[in-house]
Every structure is written in structure tokens, then in C-alpha cells.
Protein backbone atom coordinates (compact mmCIF):
# COMPACT_ATOMS: atom_id res chain seq x y z
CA UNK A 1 -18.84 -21.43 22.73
CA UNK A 2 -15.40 -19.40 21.54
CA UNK A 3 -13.68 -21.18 18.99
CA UNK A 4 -10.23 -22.76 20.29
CA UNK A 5 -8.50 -20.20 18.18
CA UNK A 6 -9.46 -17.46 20.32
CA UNK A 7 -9.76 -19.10 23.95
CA UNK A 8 -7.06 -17.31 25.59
CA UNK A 9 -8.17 -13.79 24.41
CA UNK A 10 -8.62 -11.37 27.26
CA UNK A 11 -12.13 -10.38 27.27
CA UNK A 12 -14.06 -8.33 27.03
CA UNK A 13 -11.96 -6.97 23.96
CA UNK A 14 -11.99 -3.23 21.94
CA UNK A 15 -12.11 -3.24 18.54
CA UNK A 16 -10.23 0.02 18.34
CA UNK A 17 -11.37 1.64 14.86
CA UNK A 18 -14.12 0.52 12.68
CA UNK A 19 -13.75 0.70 8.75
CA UNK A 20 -12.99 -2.26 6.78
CA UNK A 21 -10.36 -3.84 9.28
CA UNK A 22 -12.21 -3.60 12.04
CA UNK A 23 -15.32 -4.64 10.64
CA UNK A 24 -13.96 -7.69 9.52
CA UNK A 25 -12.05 -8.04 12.52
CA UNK A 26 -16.14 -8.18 14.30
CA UNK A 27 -16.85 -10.68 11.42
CA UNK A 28 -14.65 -12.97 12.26
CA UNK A 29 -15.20 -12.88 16.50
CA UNK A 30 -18.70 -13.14 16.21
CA UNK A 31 -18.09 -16.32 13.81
CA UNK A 32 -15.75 -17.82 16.18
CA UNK A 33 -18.54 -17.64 18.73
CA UNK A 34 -17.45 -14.64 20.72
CA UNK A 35 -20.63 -13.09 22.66
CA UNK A 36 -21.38 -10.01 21.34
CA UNK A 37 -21.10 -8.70 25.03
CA UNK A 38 -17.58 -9.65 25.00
CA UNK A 39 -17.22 -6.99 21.97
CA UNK A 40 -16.45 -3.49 22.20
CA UNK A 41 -16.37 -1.08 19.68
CA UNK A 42 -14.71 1.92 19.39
CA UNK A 43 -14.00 4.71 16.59
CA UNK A 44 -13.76 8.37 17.07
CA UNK A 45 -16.21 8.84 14.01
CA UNK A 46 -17.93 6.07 13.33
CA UNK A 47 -21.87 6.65 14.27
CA UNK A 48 -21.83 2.70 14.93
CA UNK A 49 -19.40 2.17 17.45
CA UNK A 50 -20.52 1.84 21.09
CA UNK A 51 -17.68 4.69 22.31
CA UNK A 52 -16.31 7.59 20.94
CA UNK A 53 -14.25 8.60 23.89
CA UNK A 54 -11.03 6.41 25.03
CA UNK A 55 -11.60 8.03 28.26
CA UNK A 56 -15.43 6.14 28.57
CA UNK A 57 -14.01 3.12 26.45
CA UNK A 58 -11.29 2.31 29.25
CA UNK A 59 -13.41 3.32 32.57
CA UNK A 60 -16.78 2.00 31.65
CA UNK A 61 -16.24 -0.69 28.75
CA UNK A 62 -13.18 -1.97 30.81
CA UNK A 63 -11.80 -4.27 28.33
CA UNK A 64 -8.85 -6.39 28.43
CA UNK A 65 -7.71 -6.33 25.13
CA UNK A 66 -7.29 -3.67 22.15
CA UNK A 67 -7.86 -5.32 18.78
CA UNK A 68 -6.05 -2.14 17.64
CA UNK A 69 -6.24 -0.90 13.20
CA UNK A 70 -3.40 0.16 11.23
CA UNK A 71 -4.88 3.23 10.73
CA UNK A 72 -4.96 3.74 14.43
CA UNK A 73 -1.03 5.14 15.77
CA UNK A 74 0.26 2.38 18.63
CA UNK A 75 1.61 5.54 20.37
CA UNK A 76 -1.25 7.17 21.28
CA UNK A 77 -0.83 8.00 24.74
CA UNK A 78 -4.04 5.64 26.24
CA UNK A 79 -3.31 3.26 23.94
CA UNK A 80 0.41 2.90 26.10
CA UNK A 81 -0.83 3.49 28.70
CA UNK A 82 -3.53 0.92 28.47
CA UNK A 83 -0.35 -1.35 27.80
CA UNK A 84 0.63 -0.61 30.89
CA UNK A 85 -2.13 -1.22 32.65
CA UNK A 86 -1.87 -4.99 31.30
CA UNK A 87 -4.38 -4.81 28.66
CA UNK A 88 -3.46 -6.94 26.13
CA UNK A 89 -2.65 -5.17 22.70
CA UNK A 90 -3.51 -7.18 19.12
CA UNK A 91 -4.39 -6.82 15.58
CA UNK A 92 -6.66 -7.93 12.54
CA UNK A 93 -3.41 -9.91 11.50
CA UNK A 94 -2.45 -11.37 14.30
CA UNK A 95 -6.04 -12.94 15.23
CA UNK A 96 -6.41 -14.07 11.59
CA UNK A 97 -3.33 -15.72 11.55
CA UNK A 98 -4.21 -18.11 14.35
CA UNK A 99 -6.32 -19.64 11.71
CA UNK A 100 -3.56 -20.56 9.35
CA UNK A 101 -2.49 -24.04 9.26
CA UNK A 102 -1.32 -25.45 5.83
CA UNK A 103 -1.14 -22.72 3.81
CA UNK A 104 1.78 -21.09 2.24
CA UNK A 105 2.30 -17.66 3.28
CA UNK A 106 4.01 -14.88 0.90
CA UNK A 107 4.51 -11.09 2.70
CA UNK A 108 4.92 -8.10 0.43
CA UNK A 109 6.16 -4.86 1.86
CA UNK A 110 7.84 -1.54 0.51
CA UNK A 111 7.13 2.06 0.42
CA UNK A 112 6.52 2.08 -3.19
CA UNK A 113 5.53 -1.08 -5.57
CA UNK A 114 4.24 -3.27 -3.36
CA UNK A 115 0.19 -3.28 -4.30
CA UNK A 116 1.35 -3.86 -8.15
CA UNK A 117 3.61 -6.58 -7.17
CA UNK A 118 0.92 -8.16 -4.87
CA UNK A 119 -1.52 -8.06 -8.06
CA UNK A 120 1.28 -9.05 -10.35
CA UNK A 121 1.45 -12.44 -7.94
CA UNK A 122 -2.47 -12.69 -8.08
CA UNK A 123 -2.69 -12.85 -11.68
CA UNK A 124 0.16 -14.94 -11.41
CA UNK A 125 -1.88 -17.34 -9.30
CA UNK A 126 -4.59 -17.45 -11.26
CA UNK A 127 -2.68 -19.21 -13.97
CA UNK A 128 -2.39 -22.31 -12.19
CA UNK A 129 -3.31 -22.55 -8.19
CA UNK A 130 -7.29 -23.69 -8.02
CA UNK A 131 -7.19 -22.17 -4.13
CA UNK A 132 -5.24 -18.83 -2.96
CA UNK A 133 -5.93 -15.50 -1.51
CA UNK A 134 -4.81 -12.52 -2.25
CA UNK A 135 -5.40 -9.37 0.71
CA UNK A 136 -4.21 -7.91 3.26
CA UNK A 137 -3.25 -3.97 2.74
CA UNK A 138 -4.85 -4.20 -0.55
CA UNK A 139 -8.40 -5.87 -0.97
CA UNK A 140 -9.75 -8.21 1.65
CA UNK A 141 -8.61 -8.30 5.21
CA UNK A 142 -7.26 -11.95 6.43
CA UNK A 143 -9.62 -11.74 8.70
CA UNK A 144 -12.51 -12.26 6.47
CA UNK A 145 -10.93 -15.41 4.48
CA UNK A 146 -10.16 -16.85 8.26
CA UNK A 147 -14.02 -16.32 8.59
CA UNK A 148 -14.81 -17.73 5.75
CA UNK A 149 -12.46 -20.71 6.28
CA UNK A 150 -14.15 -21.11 9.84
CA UNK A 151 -17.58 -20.92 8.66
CA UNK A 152 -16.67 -24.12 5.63
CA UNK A 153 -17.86 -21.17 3.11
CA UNK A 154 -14.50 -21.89 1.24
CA UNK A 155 -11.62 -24.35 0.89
CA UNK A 156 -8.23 -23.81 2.92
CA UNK A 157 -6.17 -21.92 0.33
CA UNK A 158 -2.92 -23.77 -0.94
CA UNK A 159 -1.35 -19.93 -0.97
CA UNK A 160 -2.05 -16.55 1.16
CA UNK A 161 -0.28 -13.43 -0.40
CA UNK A 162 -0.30 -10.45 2.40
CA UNK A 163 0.23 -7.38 1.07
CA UNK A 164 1.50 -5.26 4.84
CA UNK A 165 1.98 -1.80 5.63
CA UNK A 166 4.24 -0.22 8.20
CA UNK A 167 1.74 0.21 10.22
CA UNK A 168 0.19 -3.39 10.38
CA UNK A 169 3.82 -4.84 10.56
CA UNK A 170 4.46 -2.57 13.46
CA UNK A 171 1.19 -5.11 15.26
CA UNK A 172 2.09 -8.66 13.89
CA UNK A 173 4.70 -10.48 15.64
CA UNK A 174 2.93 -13.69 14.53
CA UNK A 175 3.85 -13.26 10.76
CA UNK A 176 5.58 -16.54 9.58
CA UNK A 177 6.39 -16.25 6.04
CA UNK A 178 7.89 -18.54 3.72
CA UNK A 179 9.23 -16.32 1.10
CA UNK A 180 8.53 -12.00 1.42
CA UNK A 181 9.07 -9.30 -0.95
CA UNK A 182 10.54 -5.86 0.02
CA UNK A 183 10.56 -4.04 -2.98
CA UNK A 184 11.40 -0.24 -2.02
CA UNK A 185 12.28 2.30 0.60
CA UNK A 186 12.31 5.91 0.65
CA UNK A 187 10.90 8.32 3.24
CA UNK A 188 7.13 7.80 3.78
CA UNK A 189 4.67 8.49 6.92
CA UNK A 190 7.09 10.86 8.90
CA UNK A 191 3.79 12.09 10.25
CA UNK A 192 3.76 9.25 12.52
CA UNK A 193 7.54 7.91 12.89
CA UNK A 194 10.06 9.71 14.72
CA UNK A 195 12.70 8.89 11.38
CA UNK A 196 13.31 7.88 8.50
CA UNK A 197 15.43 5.30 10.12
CA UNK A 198 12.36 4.32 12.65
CA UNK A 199 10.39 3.84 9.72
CA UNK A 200 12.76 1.80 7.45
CA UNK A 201 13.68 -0.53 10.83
CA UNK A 202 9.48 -1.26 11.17
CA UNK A 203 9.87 -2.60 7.21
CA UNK A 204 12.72 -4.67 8.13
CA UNK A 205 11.06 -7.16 10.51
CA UNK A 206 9.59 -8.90 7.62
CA UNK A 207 13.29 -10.62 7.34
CA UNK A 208 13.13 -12.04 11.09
CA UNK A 209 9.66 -13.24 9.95
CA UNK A 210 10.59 -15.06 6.97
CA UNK A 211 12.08 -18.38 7.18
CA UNK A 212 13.06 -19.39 3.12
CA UNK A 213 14.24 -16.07 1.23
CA UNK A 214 14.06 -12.41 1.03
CA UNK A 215 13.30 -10.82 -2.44
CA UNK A 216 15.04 -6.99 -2.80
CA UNK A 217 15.11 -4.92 -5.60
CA UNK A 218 18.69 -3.36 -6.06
CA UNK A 219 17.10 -0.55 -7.91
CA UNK A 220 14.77 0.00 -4.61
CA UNK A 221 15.05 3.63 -3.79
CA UNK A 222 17.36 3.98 -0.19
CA UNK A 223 16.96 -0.27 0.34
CA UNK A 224 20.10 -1.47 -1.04
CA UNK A 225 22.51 1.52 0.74
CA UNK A 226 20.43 0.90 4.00
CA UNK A 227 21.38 -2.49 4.46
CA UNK A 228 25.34 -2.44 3.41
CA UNK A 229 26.36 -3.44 6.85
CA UNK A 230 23.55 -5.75 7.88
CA UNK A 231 23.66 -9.66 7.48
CA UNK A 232 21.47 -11.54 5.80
CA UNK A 233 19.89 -14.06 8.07
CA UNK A 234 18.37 -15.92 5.45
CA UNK A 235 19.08 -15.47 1.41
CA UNK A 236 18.51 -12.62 0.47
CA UNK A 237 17.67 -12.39 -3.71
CA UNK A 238 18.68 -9.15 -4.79
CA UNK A 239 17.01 -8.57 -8.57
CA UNK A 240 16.19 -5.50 -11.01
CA UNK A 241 14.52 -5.17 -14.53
CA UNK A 242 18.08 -6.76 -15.70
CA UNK A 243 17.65 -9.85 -14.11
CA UNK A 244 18.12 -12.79 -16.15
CA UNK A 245 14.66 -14.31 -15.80
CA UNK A 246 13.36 -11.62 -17.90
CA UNK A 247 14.97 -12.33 -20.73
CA UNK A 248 14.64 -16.18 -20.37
CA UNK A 249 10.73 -15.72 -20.16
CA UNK A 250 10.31 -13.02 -22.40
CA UNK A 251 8.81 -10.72 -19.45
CA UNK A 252 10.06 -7.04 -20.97
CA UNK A 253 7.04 -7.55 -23.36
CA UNK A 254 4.70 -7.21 -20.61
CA UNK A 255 1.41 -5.05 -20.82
CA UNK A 256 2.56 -2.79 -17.48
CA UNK A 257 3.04 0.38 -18.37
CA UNK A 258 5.76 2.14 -16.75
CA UNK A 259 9.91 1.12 -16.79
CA UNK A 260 9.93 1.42 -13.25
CA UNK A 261 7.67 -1.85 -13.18
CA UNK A 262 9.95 -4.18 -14.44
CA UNK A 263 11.59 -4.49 -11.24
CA UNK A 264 8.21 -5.25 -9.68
CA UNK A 265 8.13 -8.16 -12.62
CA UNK A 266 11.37 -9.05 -11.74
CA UNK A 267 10.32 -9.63 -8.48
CA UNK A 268 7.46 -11.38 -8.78
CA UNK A 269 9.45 -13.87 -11.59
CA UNK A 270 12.26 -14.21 -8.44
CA UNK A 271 9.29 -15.14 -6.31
CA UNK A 272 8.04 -17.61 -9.18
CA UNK A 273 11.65 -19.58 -9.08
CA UNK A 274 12.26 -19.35 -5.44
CA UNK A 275 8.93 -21.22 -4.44
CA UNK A 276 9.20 -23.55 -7.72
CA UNK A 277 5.70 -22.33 -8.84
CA UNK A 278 5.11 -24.17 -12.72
CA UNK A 279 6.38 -22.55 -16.27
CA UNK A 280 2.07 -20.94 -16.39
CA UNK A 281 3.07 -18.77 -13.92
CA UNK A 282 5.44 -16.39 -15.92
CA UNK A 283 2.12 -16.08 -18.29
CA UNK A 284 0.42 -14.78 -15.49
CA UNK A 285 3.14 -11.15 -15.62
CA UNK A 286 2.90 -11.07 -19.08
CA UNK A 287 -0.89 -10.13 -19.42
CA UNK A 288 -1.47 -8.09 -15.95
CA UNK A 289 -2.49 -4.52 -17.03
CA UNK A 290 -1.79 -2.77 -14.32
CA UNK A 291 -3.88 -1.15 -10.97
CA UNK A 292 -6.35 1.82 -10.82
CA UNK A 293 -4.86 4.88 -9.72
CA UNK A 294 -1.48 3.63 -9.59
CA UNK A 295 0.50 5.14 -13.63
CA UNK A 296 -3.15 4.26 -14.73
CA UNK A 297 -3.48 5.17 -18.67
CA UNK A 298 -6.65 6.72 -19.17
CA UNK A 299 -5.93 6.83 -22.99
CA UNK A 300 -6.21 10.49 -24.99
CA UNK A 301 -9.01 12.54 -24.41
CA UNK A 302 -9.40 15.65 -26.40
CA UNK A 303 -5.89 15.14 -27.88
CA UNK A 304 -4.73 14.58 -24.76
CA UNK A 305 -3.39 11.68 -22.17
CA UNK A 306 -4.59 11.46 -18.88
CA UNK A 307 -2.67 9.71 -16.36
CA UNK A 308 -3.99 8.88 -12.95
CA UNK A 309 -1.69 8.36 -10.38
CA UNK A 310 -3.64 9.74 -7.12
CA UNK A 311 -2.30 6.48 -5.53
CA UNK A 312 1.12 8.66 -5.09
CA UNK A 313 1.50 9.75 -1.88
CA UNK A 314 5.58 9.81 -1.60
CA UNK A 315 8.05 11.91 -3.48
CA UNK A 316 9.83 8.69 -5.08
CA UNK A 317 6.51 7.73 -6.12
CA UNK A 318 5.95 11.15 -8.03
CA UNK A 319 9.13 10.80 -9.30
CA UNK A 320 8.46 7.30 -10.66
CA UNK A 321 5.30 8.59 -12.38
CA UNK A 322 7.15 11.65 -13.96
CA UNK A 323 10.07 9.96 -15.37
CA UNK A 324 7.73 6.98 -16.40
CA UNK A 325 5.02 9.21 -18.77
CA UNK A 326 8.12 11.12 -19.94
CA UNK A 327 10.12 8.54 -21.79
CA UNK A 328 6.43 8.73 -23.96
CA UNK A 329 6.69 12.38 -24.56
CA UNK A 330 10.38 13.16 -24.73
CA UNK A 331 10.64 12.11 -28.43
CA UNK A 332 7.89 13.79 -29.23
CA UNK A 333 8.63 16.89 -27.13
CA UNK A 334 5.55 17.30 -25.78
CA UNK A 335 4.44 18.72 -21.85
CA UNK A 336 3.89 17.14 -18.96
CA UNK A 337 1.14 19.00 -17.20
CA UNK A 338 2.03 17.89 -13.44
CA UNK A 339 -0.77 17.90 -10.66
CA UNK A 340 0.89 18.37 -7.23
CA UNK A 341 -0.61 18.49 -3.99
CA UNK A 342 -3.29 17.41 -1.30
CA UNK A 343 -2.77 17.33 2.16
CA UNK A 344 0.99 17.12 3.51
CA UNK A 345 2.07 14.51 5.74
CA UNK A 346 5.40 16.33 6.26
CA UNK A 347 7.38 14.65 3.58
CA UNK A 348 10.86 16.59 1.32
CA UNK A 349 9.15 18.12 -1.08
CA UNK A 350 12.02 19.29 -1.77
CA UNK A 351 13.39 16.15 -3.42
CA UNK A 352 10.81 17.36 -6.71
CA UNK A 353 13.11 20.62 -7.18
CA UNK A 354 15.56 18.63 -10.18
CA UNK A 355 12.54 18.90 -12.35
CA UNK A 356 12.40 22.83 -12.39
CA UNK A 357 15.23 22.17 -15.31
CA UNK A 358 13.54 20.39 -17.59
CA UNK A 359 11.22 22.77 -19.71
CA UNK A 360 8.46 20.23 -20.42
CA UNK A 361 7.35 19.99 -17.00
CA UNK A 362 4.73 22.21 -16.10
CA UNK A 363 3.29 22.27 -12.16
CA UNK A 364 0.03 22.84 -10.86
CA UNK A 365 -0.42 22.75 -6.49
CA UNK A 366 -3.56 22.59 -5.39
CA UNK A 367 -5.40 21.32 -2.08
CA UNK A 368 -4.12 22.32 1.76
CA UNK A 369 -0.31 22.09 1.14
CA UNK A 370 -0.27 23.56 -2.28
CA UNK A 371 1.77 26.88 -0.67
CA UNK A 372 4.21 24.57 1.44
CA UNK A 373 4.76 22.06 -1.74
CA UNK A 374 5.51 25.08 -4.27
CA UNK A 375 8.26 26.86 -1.62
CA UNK A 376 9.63 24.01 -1.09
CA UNK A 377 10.18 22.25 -3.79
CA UNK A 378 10.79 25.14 -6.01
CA UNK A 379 8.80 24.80 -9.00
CA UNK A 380 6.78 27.28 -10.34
CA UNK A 381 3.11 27.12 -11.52
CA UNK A 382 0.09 27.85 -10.46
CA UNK A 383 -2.04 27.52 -7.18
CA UNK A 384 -5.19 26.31 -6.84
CA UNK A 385 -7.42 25.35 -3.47
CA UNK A 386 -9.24 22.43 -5.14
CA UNK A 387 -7.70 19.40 -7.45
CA UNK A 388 -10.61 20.29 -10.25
CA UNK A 389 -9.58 23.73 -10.26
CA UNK A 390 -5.97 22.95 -11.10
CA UNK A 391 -7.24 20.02 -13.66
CA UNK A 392 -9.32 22.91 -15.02
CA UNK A 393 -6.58 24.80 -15.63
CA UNK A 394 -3.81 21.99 -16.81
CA UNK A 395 -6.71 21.18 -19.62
CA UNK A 396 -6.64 24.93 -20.69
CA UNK A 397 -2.96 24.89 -21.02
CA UNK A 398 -2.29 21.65 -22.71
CA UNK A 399 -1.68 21.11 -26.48
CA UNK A 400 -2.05 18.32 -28.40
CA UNK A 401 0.22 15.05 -27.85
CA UNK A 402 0.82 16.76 -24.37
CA UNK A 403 0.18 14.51 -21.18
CA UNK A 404 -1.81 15.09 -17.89
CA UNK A 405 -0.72 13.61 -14.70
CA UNK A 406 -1.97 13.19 -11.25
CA UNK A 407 0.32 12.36 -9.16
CA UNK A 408 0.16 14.55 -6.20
CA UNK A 409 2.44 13.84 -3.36
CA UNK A 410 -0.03 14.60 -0.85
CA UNK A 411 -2.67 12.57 0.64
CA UNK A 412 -5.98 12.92 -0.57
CA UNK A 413 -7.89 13.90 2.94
CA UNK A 414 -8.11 17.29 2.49
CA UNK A 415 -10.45 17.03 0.12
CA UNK A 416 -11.69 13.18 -0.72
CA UNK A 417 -12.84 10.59 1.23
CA UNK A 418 -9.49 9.06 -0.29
CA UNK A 419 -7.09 8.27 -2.69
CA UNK A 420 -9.37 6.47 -5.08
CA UNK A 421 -11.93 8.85 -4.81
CA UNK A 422 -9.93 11.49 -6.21
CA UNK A 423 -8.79 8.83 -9.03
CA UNK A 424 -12.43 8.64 -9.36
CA UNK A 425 -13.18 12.64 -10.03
CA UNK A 426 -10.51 12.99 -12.12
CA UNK A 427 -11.29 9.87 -14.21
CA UNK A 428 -14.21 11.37 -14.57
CA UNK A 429 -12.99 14.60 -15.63
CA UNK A 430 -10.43 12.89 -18.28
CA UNK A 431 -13.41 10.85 -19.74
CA UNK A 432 -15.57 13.54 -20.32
CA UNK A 433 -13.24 15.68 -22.76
């Protein structure tokens, strides 16, 4: 028998994509007592799903709704016109979300910043909540803790943090948070908006979806000149590394690396006094380290530092990462050897040309954009058709005290199954010197 939760879902339903979200997505129908007869599956490469074809999915699976995955554009052409054929249209989130009851919900969006501030919020958690998660985005889907919740294989959390993309706020009308985060916006994903302005209007529905207050950070990129003639609907708490919390809880002492993250503290601290977590929870900033792949110190190797930052996938991001390792080398006037490249997803490269002035910048493109990445932004270096080939060549160049940095604008699907696979290779690469 369905679960309650579900009863009014059209069936049969399409799981449209199957990697993690999807999967889970599966998970948590099957738990709810779905029949697996009522389940489609569907993914253009995935040797597991039942179709492979839209064209088959629609005409012989007939289903009558599309559990749809961020990954997955909303715009296809038979997805709308599935739509308007009366097939209902849904998400991971929005199923998972039926399953919320009690718990406190905190939503975390942004272009840049918002996986560390999500994990600066988890660590602050597990200072002093005994039942939260943490997902979403980054780490576990929702749709495996609603599982979990439904199956009595863990407690009802006191407090769900969602870390959400673009794409999965573009599918999640349901979202009712009590406090979110927006902590950054600059152009990102052009691939698959029609604007800039298209893509910065699918952030801003997390303030209609928020019913206490809306965390900003005044130092966010394009956020605070975006919204100068828009009214708040709810408070909004604009904050930046110079926010007085800092100071009152000591919080510039923190272990994250990286200036630019002291606006992500200050958010998470804003986040600490607008939902009147305890005095342990400031602890909790203090001792995070920081993510993998995101301004990740790798320490010296061979007399020199290796920074991974494959996570980087926007121009402000590379940006961030440049200006962040060289406040370390400036004094000591030192080079940053600068890994650019990957595959494009049509983004202004040429928004990187301001660093062809400063001499202790040196470039390296590599992967499918590396030609369209050097034109346009202007810098000169080398060119290589692999990352290792241009890491190769960066640790042949570099002296000691100098600094290594991947942070490569471009996506890593040109050449890895993704980003943190091509943290991975060059980790390993740094390591091994």
C-alpha cells in the first residue's frame, strides 16, 4: 500500500535521470510502498534504466508524472511538451519534502560559497544539536533521510540544512524555509539560462520561500547591486567579514583558509543569532578546516604549495582563489603558477584579463577550451590538451616558495568523470613530489 505521503502521485511515474538523485529518489518510492511497476526509469546513459529514448519513455512507458533531476534542463523540448500533455512534472525535493513535519528547515543558495557555508553550519551543528541533517546539493539527497525517517532507521531531525542549486530551485515550489542563506551572485550556467538576469531571478525565489529572514553578504559578487530596487518581503540581514559578531566571538581566528571566507563565517554566525542557536555554536566556525577541492591546502611539496581548487567552475570563483593564495605569496614575492581550463560552459573569460598586470601570475590552459579561455581572457602561457600535461609543466617552472593552483574555470567533463576527480589526480600529483 503507497504511503499517504505519496497517494495523489500520478502513476505510473519517470524517474527522469539516474545518478545519486534519482537513485535515491527510487529509494525512497519503493519504501513508501510504490509498486515497482508504477516506476519508470529513464537516463540517456545509464545501462540500468528501463529507457534510453524519451521518444519510447512517453509512447510505451506512458507515465503520468516526471520525477525530473537537476542535472536534467526543465526545457527540454519533451520534457514541455510532456507538460503539456498534463503529465505532472516533480522533483527529488519536492517528494522529500512531503515528509517534513517538525523540523526546522535552513536553505543555502549562491553561485559561489554556498557548500563551505553549508559545512560551516554542519560543524556548527555538531556542537550542540543531538539530531540534524545536513544534504541536499552537497552530500545526501533529502530523499534518502525522508527514507530513512519512513523506514524508523533514524530519529526526526530537530534541523534540515539544504544546500540548493539553480537548478533544483528552478523544481521546488514546496520549499518552506525558516531562515535561508544567499551568499553570492555572479554569472554561472549561461549554458542553460537564457541571462544572467534569468539565472539570478531562479536564485531569488528562495526569499518568497522563506518565512523568518534572509541572510546576504554585502560583499556577494553582483547580489547587493541586483537587488537596489527590490523590497524586502521579510528581513533581510545584510553581513560581511566586518560584521560585528566576529569580533564579539573571536571568529577572524578561524582555521579557513582564504579572506574571502570570512563572509561565509559571517554568515553562518548571522544564521547562529537569527535562529537563537546556544553560545557552542560559534565553536563550531572556529575549528572547521575547510572542503576538498574548494582553496584546499595541500601543504608544500617539493618546495612547493599545491592548492586544489578544481571545485571552481565560475570566473568569481577563480578570482577568489587567486587573490586568496596571493596575499600568502605577495610578501614573499613568489609565483602563482595558475591552472586554467576544462570544458567551457560559455562563461566571460574575459573577466580573468586584470591579472595579465601582475607579474607573479603565470597561466597554464589546458583541456577543450584552453584556445577559447587564452583569447579571451588575454593572458599568456602555455597550452596544453590534458590538465597533467599543464601540471607537468607548472612543476617544471616553479621555484621554491612559489604556489600551484587549480582553479580552472571550466568544468571538469572534458576530461574527468568530475570535479573531484580531477581534485583527485592532481592531489595525487602534488603528493607525490
Amino acid at each position: 500500500m503507497t504511503s499517504a505521503f505519496f497517494s495523489d502521485l500520478p502513476l505510473p511515474c519517470a524517474i527522469v535521470g539516474m545518478g545519486v538523485t534519482g537513485t535515491a529518489v527510487k529509494k525512497l518510492l519503493e519504501a513508501a510502498g510504490v509498486s515497482n511497476k508504477s516506476i519508470l526509469t529513464f537516463d540517456h546513459n545509464s545501462v540500468e534504466a528501463q529507457f534510453h529514448s524519451s521518444a519510447e519513455l512517453l509512447t510505451q512507458g506512458q507515465p503520468k508524472s516526471l520525477i525530473v533531476s537537476p542535472g536534467v534542463p526543465l526545457q527540454s523540448s519533451w520534457i514541455m511538451e510532456a507538460k503539456k500533455t498534463g503529465i505532472f512534472i516533480t522533483s527529488e525535493l519536492s517528494l522529500a519534502s512531503r515528509l517534513l513535519t517538525t523540523e526546522s528547515l535552513i536553505a543555502i543558495t549562491g553561485s559561489v560559497g554556498k557548500s563551505t557555508t553549508t559545512c560551516l553550519l554542519n560543524a556548527v551543528l555538531e556542537q550542540f544539536c543531538s539530531s540534524f541533517f545536513v544534504g541536499g546539493n552537497l552530500g545526501t539527497p533529502l530523499a534518502i533521510y525522508a527514507m530513512e525517517v519512513l523506514q524508523k532507521k533514524r530519529p526526526r531531525a530537530e534541523r534540515v540544512v539544504l544546500e540548493l542549486s539553480s537548478y533544483q530551485l528552478e523544481n521546488f515550489p514546496e520549499l518552506n524555509a525558516d531562515h535561508s542563506i544567499l551568499t553570492y551572485l555572479t554569472a554561472n550556467h549561461l549554458e542553460r539560462y537564457n541571462s544572467k538576469h534569468d539565472y539570478f531571478e531562479t536564485k531569488w525565489v528562495i526569499e518568497k520561500q522563506t518565512q523568518k529572514s534572509l541572510i546576504l553578504n554585502s560583499n556577494g559578487g553582483e547580489l547587493q547591486s541586483w537587488l537596489q530596487k527590490r523590497e524586502p518581503r521579510l528581513p533581510w540581514i545584510w553581513t560581511n567579514r566586518q560584521d560585528p559578531l566576529m569580533a564579539q566571538h573571536s571568529l577572524t581566528q578561524c582555521e579557513l583558509l582564504g579572506s574571502h571566507n570570512l563572509d561565509n563565517i559571517a554568515m553562518a554566525a548571522q544564521l547562529i543569532d537569527q535562529a537563537g542557536w546556544p553560545e557552542a555554536a560559534f565553536e563550531g566556525l572556529k575549528k572547521f578546516p575547510g572542503l576538498p577541492h574548494r582553496v584546499e591546502n595541500l601543504g608544500v611539496h617539493g618546495g612547493v604549495r599545491y592548492i586544489n581548487d578544481s571545485k571552481a567552475t565560475t570566473m568569481e570563483s577563480v578570482k577568489i582563489a587567486v587573490q586568496s593564495v596571493l596575499e600568502s605569496l605577495n610578501h614573499h614575492q613568489k609565483t602563482l603558477h595558475l591552472l586554467l581550463g576544462g570544458r567551457d560552459k560559455n562563461l566571460p573569460w574575459e573577466e580573468l584579463s586584470t591579472m595579465r598586470m601582475n607579474p607573479y601570475i603565470q597561466t597554464y590552459f589546458f583541456g577543450e577550451c584552453r584556445e577559447k579561455a587564452k583569447y579571451l581572457s588575454q593572458l599568456g602561457g602555455s597550452m596544453s590538451v590534458t590538465m597533467l600535461e599543464a601540471l607537468k609543466l607548472a612543476q617544471k617552472k616553479a621555484q621554491w616558495g612559489d604556489a600551484i593552483l587549480l582553479s580552472p574555470g571550466g568544468t571538469s567533463l572534458d576530461e574527468f568523470k568530475n570535479f573531484e576527480h580531477r581534485g583527485e589526480i592532481f592531489r595525487s600529483f602534488a603528493l607525490n613530489q
